[in-house]
Protein backbone atom coordinates (compact mmCIF):
# COMPACT_ATOMS: atom_id res chain seq x y z
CA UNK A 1 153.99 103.20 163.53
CA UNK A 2 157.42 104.35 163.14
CA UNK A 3 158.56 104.38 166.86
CA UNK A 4 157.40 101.28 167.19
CA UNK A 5 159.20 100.29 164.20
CA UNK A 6 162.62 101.91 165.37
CA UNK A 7 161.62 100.43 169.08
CA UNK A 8 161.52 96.79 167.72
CA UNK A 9 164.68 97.38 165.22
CA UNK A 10 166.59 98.91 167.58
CA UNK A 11 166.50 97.96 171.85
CA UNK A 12 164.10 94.98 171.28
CA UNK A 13 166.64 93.77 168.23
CA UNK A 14 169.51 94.11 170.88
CA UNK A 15 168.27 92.18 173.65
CA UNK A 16 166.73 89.37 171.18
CA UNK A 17 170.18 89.52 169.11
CA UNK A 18 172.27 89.02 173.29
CA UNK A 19 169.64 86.06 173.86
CA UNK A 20 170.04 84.06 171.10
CA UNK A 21 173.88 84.50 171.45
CA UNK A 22 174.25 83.58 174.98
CA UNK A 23 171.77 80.98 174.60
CA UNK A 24 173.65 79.88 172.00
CA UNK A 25 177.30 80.02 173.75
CA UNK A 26 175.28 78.28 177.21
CA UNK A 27 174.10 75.26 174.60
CA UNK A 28 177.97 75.15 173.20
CA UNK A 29 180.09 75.19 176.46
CA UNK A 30 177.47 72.67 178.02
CA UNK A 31 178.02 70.25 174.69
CA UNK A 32 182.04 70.40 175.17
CA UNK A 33 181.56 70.04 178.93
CA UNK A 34 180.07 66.75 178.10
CA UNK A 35 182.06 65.33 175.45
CA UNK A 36 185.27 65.75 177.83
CA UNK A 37 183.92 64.79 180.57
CA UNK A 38 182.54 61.38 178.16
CA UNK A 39 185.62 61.17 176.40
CA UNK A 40 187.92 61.04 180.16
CA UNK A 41 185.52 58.16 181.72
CA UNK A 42 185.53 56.51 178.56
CA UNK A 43 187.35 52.78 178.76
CA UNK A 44 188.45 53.32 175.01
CA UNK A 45 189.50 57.01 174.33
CA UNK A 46 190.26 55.89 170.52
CA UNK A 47 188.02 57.90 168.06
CA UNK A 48 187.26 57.14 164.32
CA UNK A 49 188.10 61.18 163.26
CA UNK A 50 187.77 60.58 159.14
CA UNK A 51 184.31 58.94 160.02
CA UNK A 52 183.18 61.19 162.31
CA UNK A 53 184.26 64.11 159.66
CA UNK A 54 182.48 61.98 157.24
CA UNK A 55 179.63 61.34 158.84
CA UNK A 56 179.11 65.05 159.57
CA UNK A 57 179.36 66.05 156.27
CA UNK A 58 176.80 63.43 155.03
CA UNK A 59 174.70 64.93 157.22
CA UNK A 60 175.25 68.48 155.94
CA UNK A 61 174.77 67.19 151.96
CA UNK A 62 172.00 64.88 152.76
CA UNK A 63 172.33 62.92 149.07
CA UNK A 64 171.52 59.69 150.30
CA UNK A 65 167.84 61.15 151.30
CA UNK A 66 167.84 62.52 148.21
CA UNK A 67 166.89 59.14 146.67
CA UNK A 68 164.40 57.92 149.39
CA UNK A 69 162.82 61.67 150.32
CA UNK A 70 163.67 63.65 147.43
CA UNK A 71 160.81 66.43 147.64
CA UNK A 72 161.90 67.10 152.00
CA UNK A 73 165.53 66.90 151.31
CA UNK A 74 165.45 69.46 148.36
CA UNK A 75 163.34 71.75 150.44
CA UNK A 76 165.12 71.48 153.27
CA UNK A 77 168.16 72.24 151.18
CA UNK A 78 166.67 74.89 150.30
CA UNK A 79 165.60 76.54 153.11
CA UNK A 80 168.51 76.38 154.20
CA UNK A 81 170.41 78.48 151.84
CA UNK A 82 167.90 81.30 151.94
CA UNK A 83 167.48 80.78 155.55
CA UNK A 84 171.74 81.68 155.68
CA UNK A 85 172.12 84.18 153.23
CA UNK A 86 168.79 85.99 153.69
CA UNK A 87 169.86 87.44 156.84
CA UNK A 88 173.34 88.41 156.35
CA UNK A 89 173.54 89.68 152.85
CA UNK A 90 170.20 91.27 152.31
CA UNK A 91 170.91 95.39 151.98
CA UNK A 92 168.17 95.96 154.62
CA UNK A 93 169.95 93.61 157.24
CA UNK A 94 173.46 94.25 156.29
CA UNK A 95 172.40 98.12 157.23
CA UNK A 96 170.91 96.68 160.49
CA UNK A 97 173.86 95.12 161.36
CA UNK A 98 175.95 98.15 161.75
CA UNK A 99 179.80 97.91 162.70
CA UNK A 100 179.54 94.11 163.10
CA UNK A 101 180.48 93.86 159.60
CA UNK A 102 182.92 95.07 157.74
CA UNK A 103 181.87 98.10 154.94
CA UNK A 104 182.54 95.93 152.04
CA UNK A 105 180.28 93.32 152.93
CA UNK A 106 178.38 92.27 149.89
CA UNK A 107 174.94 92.29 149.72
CA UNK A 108 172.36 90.57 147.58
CA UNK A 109 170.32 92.35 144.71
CA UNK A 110 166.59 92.75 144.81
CA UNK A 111 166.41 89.67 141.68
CA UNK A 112 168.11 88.00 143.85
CA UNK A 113 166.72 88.78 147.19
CA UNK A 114 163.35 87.99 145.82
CA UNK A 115 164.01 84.96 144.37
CA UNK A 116 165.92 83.40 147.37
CA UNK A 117 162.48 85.07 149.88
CA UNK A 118 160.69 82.68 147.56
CA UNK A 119 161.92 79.84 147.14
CA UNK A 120 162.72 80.32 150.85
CA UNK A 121 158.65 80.45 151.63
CA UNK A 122 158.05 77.74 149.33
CA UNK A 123 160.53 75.66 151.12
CA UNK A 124 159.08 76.31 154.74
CA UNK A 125 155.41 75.50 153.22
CA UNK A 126 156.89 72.52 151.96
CA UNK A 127 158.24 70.85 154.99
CA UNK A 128 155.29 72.53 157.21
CA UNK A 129 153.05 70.45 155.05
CA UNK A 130 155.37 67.34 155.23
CA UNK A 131 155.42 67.96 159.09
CA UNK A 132 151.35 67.76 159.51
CA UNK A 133 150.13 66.00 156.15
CA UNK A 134 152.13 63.08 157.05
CA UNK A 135 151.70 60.62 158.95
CA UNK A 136 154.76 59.28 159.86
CA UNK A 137 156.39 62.73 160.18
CA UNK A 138 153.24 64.00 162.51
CA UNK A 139 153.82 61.16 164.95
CA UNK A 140 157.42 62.38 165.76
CA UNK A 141 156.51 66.16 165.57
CA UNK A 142 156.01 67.80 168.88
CA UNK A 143 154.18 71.22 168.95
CA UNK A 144 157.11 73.34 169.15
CA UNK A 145 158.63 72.02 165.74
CA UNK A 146 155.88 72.89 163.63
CA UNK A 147 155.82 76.61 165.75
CA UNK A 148 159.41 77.33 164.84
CA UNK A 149 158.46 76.71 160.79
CA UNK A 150 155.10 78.26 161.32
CA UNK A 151 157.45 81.66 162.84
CA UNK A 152 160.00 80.90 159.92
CA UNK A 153 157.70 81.14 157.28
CA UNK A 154 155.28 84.07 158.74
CA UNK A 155 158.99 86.16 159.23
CA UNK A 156 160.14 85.26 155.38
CA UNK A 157 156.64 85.59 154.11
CA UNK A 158 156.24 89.49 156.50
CA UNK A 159 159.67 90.94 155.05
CA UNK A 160 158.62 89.70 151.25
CA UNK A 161 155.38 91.82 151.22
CA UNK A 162 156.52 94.65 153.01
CA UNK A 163 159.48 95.02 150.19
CA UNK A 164 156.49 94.57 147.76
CA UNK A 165 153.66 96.91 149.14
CA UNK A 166 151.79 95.94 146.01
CA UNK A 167 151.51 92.38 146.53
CA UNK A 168 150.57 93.32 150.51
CA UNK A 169 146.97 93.05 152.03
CA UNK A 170 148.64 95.72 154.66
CA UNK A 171 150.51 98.81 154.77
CA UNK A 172 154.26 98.41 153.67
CA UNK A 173 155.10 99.79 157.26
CA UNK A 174 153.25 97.16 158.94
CA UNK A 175 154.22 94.56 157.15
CA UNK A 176 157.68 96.16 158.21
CA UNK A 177 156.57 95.86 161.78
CA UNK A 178 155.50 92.45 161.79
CA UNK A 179 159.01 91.26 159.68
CA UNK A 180 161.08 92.98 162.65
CA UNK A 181 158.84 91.37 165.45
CA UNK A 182 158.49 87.88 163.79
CA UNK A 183 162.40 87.98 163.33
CA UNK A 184 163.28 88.84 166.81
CA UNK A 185 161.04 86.32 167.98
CA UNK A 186 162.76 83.76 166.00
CA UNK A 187 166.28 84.78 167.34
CA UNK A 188 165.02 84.17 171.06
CA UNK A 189 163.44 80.99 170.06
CA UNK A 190 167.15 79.86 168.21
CA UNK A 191 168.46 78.77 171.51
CA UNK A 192 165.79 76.42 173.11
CA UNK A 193 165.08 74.85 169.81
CA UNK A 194 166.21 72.53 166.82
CA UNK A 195 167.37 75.80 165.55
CA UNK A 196 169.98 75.72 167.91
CA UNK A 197 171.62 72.89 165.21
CA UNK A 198 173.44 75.80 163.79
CA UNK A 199 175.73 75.88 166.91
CA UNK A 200 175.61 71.94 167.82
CA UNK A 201 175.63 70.44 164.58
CA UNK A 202 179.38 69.75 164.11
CA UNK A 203 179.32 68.01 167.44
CA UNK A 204 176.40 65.39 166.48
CA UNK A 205 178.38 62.80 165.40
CA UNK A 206 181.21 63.13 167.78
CA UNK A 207 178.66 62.59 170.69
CA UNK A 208 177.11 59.46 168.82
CA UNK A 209 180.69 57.77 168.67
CA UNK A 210 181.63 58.83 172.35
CA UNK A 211 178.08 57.32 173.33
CA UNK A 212 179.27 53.77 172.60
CA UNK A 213 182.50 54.02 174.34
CA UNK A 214 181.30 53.05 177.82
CA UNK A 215 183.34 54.11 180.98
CA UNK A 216 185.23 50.88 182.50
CA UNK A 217 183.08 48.80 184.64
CA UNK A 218 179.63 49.62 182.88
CA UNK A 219 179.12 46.04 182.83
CA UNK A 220 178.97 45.21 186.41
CA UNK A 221 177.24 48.46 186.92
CA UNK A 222 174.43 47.51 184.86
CA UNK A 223 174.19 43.86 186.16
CA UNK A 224 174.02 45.46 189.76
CA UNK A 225 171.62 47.79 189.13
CA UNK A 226 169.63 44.80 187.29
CA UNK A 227 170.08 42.69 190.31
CA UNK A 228 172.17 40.15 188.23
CA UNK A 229 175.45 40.72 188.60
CA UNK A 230 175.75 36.73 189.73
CA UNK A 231 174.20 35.49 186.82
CA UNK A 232 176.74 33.94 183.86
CA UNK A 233 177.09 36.38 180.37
């Protein structure tokens, strides 16, 4: 069990760790290709900054679904938090990460460790349930999207239990195993799917604004490619 413990920690961790970061950096450099190139053909190259900074920050404190989806907003609230500090201030992955941070890097306690791992899980369940059990949620939901929480919560739930052997249907070292390959699975995954928001979210709402300032001569574009370009507004 142990090689293939050190085998999925160490080379597999590498090449699922160089993945998710060029997939990442591919997903960012194509986003700023397209606002420039959107923001030179625009007709109006004016943009609203305090609203768009506004806007993105409403998005990243969601309070105004707190009153109309209070239950999914706290949870997803929630998972976020332990989603962020869970892997960069737990002991086990601070150790992991090696010389790419620096040797005071604080880490969290076990109280606390736990505590986030569950709430974390409880989260996940939450908005997996919210994803299936309802109906207007399961129309929009496409396979993939309830995969990615399904591999969220199985990774959270894998590294919980084997820090707890006693609470563990399996060995502590499998449980190990299955944490390590869960987690690398989820940082090849973080480029081709909504996880890759943590890299594109701050440019959501600047794309929405430069998608209404239409490149000069739209108008007669569309008409001719409607076959009514003669026809009066």
């Amino acid at each position: 069990m142990d090689p293939w413990i050190e085998f999925a920690r160490g080379p597999l961790f590498r090449v699922a760790l160089t993945v998710m970061l060029l997939g990442l950096g591919y997903r960012v450099v194509v986003a700023v290709l397209q606002i420039t190139t959107a923001w030179r053909r625009a007709a109006d190259r004016r943009l609203p900054g305090r609203d768009i900074a506004t806007a993105t920050l409403a998005w990243l404190l969601p309070v105004r679904l707190l009153r109309s989806r209070p239950l999914y907003s706290i949870a997803s609230l929630l998972f976020h938090v332990g989603i962020l500090l869970l892997p960069f201030f737990l002991a086990g992955h601070v150790a992991l990460l090696g010389g790419l941070v620096p040797p005071a890097w604080p880490t969290l306690s076990a109280v606390a460790a736990d505590t986030l791992a569950l709430v974390c899980a409880a989260a996940l369940a939450v908005l997996l349930l919210g994803r299936v059990a309802v109906t207007s949620a399961r129309k929009l939901t496409r396979f993939q999207d309830a995969a990615v929480l399904v591999v969220l919560l199985a990774t959270v739930v894998f590294g919980l239990l084997s820090a707890h052997p006693g609470w563990s249907p399996l060995a502590a070292r499998t449980m190990l195993l299955l944490h390590i390959l869960s987690a690398d699975l989820v940082l090849v995954l973080v480029p081709t799917t909504k996880i890759a928001h943590c890299a594109l979210y701050p440019f959501t709402q600047l794309l929405f604004q430069l998608g209404w300032h239409f490149p000069a001569d739209t108008g007669r574009h569309v008409a001719i490619a409607l076959a009514k370009e003669n026809e009066p507004i």
